[in-house]
PDB file of N, CA and C in Angstrom:
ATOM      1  N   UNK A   1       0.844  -1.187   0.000  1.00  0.00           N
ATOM      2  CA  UNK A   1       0.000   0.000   0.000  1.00  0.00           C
ATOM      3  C   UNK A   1       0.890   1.252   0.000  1.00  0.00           C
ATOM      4  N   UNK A   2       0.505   2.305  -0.685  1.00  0.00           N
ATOM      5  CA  UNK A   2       1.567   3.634  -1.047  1.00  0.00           C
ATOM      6  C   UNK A   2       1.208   4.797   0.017  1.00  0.00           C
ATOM      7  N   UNK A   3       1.824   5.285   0.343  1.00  0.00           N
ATOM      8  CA  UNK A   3       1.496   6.275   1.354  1.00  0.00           C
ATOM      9  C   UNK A   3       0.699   7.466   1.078  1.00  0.00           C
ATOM     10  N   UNK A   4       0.918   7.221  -0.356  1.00  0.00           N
ATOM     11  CA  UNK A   4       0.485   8.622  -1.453  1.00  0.00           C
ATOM     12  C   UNK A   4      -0.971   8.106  -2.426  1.00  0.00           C
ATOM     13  N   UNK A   5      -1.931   8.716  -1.463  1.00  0.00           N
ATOM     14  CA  UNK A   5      -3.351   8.275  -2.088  1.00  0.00           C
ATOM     15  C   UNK A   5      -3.208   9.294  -2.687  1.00  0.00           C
ATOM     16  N   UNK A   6      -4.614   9.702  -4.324  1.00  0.00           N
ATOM     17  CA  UNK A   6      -4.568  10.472  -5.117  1.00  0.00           C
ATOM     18  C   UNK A   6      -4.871  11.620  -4.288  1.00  0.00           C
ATOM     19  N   UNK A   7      -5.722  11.564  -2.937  1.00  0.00           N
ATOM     20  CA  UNK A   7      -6.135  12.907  -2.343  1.00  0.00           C
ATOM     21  C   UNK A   7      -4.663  13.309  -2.015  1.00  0.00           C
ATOM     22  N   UNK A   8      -3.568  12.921  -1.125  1.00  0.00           N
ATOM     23  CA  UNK A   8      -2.586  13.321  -0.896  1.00  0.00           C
ATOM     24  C   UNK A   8      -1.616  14.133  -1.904  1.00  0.00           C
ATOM     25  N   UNK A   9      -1.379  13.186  -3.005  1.00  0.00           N
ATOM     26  CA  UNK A   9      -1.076  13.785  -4.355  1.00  0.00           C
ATOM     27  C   UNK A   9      -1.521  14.763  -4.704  1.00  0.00           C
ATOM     28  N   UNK A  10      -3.355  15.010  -4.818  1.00  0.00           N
ATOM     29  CA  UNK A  10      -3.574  16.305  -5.308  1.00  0.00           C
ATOM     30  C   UNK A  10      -3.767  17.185  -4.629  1.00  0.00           C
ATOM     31  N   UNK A  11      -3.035  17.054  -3.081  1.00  0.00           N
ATOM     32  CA  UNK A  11      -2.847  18.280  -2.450  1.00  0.00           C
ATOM     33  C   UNK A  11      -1.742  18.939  -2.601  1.00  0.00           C
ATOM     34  N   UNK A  12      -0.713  17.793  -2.526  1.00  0.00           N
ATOM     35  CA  UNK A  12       0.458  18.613  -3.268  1.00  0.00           C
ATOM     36  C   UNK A  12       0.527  19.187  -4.236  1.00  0.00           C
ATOM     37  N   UNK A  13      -0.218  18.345  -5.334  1.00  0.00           N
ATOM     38  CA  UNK A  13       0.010  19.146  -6.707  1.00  0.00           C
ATOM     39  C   UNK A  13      -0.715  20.832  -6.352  1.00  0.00           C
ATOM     40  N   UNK A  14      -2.121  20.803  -5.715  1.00  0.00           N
ATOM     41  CA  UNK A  14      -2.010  21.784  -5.337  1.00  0.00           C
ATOM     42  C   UNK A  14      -1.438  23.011  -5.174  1.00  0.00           C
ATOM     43  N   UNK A  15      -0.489  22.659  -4.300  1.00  0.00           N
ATOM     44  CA  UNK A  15       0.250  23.849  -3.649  1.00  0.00           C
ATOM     45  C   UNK A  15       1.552  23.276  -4.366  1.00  0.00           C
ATOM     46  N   UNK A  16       1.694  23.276  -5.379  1.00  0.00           N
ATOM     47  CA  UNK A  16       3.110  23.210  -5.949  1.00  0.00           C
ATOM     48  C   UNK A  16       3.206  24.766  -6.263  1.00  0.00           C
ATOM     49  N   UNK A  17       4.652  25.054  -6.635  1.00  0.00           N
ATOM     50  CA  UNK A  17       5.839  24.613  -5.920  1.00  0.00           C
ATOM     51  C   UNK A  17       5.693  23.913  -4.884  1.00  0.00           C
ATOM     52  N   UNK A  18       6.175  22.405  -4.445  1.00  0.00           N
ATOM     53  CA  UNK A  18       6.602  22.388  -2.811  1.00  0.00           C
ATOM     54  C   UNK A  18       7.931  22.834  -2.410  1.00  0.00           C
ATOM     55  N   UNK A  19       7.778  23.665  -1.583  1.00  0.00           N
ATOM     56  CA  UNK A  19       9.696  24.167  -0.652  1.00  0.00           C
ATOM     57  C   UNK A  19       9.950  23.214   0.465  1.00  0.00           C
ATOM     58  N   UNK A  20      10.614  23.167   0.994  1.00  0.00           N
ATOM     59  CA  UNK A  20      11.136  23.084   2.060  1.00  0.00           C
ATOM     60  C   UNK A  20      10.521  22.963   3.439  1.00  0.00           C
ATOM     61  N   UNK A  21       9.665  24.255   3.448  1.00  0.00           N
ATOM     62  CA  UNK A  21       8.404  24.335   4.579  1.00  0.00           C
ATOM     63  C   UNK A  21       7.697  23.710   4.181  1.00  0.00           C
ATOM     64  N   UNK A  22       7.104  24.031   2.941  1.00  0.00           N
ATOM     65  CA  UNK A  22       5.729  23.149   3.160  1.00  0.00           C
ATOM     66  C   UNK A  22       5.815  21.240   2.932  1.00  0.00           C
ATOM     67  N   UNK A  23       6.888  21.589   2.945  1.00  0.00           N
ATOM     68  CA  UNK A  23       7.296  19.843   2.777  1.00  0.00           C
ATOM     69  C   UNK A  23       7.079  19.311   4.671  1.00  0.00           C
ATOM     70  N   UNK A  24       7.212  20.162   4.870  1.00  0.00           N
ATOM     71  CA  UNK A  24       7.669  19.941   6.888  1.00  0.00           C
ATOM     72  C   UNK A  24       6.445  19.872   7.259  1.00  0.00           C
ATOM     73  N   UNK A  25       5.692  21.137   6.430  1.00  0.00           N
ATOM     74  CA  UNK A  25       4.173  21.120   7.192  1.00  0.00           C
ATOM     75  C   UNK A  25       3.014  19.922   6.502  1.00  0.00           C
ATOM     76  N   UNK A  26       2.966  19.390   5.284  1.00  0.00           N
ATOM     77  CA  UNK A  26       2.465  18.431   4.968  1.00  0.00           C
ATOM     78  C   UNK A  26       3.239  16.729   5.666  1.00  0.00           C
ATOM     79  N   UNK A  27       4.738  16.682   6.005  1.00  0.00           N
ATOM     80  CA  UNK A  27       4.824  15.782   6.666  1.00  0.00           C
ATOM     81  C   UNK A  27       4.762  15.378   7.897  1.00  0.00           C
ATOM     82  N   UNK A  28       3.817  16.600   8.671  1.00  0.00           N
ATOM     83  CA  UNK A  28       2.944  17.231  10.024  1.00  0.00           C
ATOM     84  C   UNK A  28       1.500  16.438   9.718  1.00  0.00           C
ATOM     85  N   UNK A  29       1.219  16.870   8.534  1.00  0.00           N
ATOM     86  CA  UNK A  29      -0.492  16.500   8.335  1.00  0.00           C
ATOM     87  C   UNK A  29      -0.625  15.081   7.898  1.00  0.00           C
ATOM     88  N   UNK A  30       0.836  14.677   6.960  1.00  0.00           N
ATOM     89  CA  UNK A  30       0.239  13.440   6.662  1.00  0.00           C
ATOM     90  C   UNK A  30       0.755  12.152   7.225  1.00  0.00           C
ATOM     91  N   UNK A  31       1.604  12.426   8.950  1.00  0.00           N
ATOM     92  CA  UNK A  31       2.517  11.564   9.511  1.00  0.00           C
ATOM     93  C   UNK A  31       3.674  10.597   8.659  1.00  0.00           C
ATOM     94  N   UNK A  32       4.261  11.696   8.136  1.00  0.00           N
ATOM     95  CA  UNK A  32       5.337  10.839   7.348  1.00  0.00           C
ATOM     96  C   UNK A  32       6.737  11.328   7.586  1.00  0.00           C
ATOM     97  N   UNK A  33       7.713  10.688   7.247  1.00  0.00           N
ATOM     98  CA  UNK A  33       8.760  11.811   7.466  1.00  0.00           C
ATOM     99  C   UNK A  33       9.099  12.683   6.180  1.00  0.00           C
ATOM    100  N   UNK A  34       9.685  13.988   6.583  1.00  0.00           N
ATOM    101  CA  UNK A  34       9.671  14.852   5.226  1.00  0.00           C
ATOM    102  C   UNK A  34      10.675  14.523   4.705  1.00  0.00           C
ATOM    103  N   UNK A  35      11.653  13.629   4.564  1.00  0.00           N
ATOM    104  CA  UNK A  35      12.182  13.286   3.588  1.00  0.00           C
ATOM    105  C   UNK A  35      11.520  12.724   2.719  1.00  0.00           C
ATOM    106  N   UNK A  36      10.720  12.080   3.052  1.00  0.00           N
ATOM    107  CA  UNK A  36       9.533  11.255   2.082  1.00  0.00           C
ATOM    108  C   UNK A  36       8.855  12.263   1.294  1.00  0.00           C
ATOM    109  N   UNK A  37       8.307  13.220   2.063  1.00  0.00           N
ATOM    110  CA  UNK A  37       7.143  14.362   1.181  1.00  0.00           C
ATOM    111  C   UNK A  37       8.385  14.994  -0.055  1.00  0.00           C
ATOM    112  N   UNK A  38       9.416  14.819   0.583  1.00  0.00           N
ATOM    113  CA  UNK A  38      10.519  15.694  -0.665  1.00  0.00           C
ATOM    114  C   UNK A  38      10.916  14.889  -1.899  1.00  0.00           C
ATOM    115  N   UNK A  39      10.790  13.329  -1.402  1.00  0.00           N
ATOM    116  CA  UNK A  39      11.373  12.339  -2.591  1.00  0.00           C
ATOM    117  C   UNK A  39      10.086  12.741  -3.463  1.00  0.00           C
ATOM    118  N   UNK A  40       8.717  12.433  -3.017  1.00  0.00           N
ATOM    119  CA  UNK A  40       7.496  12.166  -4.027  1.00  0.00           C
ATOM    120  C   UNK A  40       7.265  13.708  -4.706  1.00  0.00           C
ATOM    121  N   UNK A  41       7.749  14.700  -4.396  1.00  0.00           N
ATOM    122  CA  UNK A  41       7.957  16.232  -4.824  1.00  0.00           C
ATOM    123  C   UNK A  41       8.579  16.136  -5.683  1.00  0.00           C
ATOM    124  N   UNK A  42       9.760  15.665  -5.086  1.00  0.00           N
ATOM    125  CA  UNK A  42      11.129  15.564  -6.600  1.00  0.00           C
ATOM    126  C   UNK A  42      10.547  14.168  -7.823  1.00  0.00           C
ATOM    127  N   UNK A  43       9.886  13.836  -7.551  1.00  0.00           N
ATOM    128  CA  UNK A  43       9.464  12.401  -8.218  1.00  0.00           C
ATOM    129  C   UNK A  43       8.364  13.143  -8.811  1.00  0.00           C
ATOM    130  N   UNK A  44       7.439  14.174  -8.652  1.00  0.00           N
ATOM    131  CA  UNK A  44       6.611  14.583  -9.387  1.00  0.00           C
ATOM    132  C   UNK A  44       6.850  15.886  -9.888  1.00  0.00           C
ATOM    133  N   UNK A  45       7.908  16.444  -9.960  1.00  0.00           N
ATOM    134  CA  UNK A  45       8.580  17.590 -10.384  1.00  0.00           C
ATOM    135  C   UNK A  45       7.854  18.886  -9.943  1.00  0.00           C
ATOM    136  N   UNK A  46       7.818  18.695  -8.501  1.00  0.00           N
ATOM    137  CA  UNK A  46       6.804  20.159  -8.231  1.00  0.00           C
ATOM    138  C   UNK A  46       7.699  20.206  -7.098  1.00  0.00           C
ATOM    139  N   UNK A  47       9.157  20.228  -6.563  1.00  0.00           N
ATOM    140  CA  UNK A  47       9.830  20.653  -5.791  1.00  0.00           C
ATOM    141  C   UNK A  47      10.833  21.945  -5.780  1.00  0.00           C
ATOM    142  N   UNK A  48      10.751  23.001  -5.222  1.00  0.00           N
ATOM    143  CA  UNK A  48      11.895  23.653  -5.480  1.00  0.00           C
ATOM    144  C   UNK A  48      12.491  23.859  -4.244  1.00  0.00           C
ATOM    145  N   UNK A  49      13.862  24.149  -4.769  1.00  0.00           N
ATOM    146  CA  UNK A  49      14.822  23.931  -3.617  1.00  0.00           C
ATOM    147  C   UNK A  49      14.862  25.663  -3.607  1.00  0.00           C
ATOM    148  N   UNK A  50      15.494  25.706  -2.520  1.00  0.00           N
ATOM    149  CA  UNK A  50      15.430  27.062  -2.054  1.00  0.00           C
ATOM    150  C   UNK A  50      16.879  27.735  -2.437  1.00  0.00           C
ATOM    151  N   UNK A  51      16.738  28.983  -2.692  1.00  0.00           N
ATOM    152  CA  UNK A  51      18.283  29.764  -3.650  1.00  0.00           C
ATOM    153  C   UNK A  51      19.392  29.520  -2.575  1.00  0.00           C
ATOM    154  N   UNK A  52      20.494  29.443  -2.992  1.00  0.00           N
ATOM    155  CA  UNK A  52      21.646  29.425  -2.670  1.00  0.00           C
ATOM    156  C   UNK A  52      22.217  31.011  -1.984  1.00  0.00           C
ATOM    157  N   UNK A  53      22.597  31.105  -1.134  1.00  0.00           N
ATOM    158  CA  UNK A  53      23.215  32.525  -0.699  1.00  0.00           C
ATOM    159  C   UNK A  53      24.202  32.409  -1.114  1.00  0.00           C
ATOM    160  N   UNK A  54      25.198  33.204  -1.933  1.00  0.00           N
ATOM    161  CA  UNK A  54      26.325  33.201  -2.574  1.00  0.00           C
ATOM    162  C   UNK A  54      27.076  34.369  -2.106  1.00  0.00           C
ATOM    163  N   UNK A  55      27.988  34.484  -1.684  1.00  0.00           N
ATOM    164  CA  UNK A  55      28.733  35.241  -0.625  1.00  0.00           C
ATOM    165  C   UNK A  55      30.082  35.719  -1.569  1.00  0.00           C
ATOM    166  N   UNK A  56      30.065  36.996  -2.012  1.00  0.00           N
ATOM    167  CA  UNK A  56      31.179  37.490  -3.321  1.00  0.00           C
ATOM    168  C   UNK A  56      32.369  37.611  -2.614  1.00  0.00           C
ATOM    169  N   UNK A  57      33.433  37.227  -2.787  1.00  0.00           N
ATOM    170  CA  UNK A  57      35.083  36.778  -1.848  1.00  0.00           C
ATOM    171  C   UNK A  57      35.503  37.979  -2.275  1.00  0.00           C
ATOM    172  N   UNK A  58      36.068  38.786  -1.718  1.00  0.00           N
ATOM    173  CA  UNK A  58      37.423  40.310  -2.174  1.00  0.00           C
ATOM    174  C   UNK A  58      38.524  39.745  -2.324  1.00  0.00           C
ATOM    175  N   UNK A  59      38.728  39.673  -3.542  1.00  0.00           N
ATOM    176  CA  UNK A  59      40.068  39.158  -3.434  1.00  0.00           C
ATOM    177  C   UNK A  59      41.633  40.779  -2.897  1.00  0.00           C
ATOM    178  N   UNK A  60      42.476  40.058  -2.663  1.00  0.00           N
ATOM    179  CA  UNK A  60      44.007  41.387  -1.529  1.00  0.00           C
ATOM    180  C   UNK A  60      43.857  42.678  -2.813  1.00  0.00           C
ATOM    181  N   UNK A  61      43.387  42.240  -3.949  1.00  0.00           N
ATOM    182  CA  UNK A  61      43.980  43.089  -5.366  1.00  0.00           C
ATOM    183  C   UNK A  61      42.977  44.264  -5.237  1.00  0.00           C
ATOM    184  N   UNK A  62      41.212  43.861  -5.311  1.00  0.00           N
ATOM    185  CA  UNK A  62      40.877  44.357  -4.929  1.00  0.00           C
ATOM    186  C   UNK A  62      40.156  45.431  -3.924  1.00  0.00           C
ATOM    187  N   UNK A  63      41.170  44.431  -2.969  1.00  0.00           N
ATOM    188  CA  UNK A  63      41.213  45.425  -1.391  1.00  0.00           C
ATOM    189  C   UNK A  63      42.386  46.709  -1.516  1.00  0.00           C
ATOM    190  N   UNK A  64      43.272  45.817  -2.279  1.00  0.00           N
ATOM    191  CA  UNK A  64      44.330  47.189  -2.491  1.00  0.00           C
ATOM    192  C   UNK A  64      43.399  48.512  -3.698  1.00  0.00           C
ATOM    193  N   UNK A  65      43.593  48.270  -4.348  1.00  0.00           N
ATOM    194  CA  UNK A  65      42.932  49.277  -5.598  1.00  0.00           C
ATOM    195  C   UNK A  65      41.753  50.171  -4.548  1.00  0.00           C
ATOM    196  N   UNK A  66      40.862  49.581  -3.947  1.00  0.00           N
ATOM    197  CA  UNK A  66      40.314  50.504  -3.204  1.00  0.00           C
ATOM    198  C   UNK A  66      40.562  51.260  -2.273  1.00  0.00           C
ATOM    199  N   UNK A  67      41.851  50.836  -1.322  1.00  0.00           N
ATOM    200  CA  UNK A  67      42.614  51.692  -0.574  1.00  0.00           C
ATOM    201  C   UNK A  67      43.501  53.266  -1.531  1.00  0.00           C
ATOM    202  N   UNK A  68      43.924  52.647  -2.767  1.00  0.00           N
ATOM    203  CA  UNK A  68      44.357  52.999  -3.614  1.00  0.00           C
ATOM    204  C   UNK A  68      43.610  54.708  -4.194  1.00  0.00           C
ATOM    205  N   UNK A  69      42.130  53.733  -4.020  1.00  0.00           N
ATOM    206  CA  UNK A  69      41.573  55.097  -4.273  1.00  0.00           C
ATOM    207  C   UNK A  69      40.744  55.713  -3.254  1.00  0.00           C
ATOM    208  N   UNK A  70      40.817  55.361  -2.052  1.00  0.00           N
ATOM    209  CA  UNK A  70      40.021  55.965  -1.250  1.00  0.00           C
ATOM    210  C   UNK A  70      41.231  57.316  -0.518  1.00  0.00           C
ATOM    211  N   UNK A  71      42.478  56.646  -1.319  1.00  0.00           N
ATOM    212  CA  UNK A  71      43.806  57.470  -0.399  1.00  0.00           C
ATOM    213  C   UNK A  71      44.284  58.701  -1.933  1.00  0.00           C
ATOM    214  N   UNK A  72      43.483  58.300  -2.449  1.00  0.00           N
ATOM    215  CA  UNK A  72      43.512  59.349  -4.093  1.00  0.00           C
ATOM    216  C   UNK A  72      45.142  58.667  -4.317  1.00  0.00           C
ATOM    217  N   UNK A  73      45.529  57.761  -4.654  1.00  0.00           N
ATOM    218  CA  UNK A  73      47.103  57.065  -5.204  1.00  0.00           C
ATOM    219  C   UNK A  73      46.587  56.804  -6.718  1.00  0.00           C
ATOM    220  N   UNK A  74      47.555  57.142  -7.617  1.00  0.00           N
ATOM    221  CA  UNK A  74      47.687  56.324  -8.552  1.00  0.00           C
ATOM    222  C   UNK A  74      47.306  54.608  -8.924  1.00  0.00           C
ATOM    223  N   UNK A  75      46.641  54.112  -9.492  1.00  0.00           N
ATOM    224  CA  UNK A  75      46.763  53.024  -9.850  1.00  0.00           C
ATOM    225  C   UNK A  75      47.822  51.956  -9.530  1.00  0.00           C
ATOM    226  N   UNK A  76      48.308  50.699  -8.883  1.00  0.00           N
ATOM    227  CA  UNK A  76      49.587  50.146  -9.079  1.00  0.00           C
ATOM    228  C   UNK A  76      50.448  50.975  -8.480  1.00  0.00           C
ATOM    229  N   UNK A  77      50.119  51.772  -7.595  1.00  0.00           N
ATOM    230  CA  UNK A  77      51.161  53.051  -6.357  1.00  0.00           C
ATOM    231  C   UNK A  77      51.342  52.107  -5.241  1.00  0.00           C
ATOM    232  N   UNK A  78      50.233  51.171  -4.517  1.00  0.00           N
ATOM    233  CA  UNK A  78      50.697  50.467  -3.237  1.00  0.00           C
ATOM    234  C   UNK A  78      50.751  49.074  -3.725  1.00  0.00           C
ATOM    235  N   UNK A  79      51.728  48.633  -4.599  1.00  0.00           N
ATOM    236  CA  UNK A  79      51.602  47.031  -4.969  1.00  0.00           C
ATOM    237  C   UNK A  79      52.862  46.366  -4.317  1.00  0.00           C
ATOM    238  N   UNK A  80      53.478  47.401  -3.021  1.00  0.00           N
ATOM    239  CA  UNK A  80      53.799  46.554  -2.040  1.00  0.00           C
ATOM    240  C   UNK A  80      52.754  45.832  -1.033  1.00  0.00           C
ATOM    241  N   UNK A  81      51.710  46.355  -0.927  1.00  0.00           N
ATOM    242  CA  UNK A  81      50.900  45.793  -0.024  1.00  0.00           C
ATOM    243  C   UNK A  81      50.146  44.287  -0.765  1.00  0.00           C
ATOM    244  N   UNK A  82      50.678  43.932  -1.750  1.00  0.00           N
ATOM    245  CA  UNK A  82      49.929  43.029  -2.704  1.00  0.00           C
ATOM    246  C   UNK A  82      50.255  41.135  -1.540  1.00  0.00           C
ATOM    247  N   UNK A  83      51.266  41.501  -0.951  1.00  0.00           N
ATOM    248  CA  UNK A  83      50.866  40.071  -0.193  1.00  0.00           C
ATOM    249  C   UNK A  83      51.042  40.481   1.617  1.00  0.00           C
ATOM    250  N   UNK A  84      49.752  41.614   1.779  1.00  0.00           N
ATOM    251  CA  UNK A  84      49.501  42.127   3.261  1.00  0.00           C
ATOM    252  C   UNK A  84      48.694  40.647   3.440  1.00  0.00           C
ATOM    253  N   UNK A  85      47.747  40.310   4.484  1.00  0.00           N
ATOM    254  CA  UNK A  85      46.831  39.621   4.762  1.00  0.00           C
ATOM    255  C   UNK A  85      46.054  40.109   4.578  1.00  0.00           C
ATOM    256  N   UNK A  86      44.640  39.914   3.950  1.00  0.00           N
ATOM    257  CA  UNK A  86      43.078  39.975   4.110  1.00  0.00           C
ATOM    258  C   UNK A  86      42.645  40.548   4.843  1.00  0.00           C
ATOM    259  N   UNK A  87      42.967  40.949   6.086  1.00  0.00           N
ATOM    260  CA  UNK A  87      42.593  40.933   7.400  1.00  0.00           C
ATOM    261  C   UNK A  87      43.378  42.248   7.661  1.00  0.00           C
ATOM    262  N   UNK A  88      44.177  42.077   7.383  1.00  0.00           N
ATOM    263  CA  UNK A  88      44.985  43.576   7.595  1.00  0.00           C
ATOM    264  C   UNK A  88      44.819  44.671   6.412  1.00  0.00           C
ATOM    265  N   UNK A  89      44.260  43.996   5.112  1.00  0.00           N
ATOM    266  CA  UNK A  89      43.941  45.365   4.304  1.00  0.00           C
ATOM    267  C   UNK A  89      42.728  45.647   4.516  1.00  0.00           C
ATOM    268  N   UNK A  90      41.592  44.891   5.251  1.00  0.00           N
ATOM    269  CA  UNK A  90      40.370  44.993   5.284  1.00  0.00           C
ATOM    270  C   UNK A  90      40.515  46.200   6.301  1.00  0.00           C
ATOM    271  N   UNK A  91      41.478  45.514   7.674  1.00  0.00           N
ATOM    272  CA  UNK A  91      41.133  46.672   8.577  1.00  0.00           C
ATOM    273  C   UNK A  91      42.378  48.021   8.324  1.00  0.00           C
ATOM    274  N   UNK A  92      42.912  48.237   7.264  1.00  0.00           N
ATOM    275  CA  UNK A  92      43.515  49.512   6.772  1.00  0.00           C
ATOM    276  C   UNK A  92      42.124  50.316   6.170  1.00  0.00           C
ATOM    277  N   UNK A  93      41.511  49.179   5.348  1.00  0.00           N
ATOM    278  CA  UNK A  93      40.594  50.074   4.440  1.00  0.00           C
ATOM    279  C   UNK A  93      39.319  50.862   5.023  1.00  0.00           C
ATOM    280  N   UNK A  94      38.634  49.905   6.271  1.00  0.00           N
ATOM    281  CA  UNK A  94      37.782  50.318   7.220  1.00  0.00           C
ATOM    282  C   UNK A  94      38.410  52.057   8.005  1.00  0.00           C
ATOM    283  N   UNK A  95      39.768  51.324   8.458  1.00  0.00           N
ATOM    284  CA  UNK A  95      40.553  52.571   9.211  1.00  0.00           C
ATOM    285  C   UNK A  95      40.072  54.110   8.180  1.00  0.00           C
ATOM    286  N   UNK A  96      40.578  53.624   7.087  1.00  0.00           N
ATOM    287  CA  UNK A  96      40.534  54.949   6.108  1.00  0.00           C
ATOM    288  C   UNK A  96      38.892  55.268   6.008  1.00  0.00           C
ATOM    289  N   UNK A  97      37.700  54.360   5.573  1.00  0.00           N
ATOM    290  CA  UNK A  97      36.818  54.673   5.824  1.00  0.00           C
ATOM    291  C   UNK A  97      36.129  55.693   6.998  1.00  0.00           C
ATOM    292  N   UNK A  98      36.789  55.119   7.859  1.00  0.00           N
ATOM    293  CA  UNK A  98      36.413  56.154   9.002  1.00  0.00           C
ATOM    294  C   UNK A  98      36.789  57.273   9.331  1.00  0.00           C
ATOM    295  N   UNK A  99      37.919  57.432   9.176  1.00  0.00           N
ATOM    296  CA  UNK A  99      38.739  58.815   8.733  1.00  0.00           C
ATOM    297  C   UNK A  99      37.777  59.677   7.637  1.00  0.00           C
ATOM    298  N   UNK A 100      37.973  59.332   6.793  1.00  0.00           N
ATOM    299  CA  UNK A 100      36.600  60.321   5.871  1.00  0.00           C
ATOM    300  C   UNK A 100      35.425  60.614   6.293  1.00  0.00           C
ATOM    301  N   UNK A 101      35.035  59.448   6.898  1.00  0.00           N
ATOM    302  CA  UNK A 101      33.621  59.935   7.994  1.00  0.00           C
ATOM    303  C   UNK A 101      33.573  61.123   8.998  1.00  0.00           C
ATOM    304  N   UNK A 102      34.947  61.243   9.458  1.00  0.00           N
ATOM    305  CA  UNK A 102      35.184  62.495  10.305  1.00  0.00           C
ATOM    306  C   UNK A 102      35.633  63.694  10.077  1.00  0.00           C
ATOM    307  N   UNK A 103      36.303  63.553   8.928  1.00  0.00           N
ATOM    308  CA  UNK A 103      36.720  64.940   8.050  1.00  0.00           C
ATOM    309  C   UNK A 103      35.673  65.351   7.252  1.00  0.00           C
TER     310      UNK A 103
END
């Protein structure tokens, strides 16, 4: 016997998209576990997964170039600082940020 009578089915189809939540809250109503409500989602193509947060990395080059210009330098003027740490041009560049905030 299938866990998934047509009423169950056409509640999902229903409310398709299924996400994430409502996968949790139908495997509330229909005592199943929601991994299950997510396989028969993905098995009936009415699942979506939820977006990815994608987090943009600074790379040292462009931490320098902005110090570069927040300090009015030429282009390629501080490319000694090209192997500072991350961490130390971040908190040069903040430093300078704040400085302009007060002038």
């Amino acid at each position: 016997m299938s866990n998934y009578t047509t009423e169950r089915v056409s509640q999902l189809t229903a409310n398709a998209p299924i996400t994430l939540e409502k996968a949790k809250a139908f495997a509330i109503e229909f005592g199943l576990p929601q991994s299950s409500i997510v396989a028969k989602c993905v098995q009936m193509k009415i699942y979506k997964t939820a977006p990815k947060m994608v987090v943009a990395k600074v790379s040292r080059a462009d931490l320098v170039e902005d110090i570069e210009e927040r300090l009015r330098l030429p282009h390629g003027e501080l490319t000694g600082l090209k192997n500072a740490s991350g961490a130390a041009l971040k908190t040069l560049l903040s430093s300078i940020l704040v400085l302009e905030e007060t002038s």
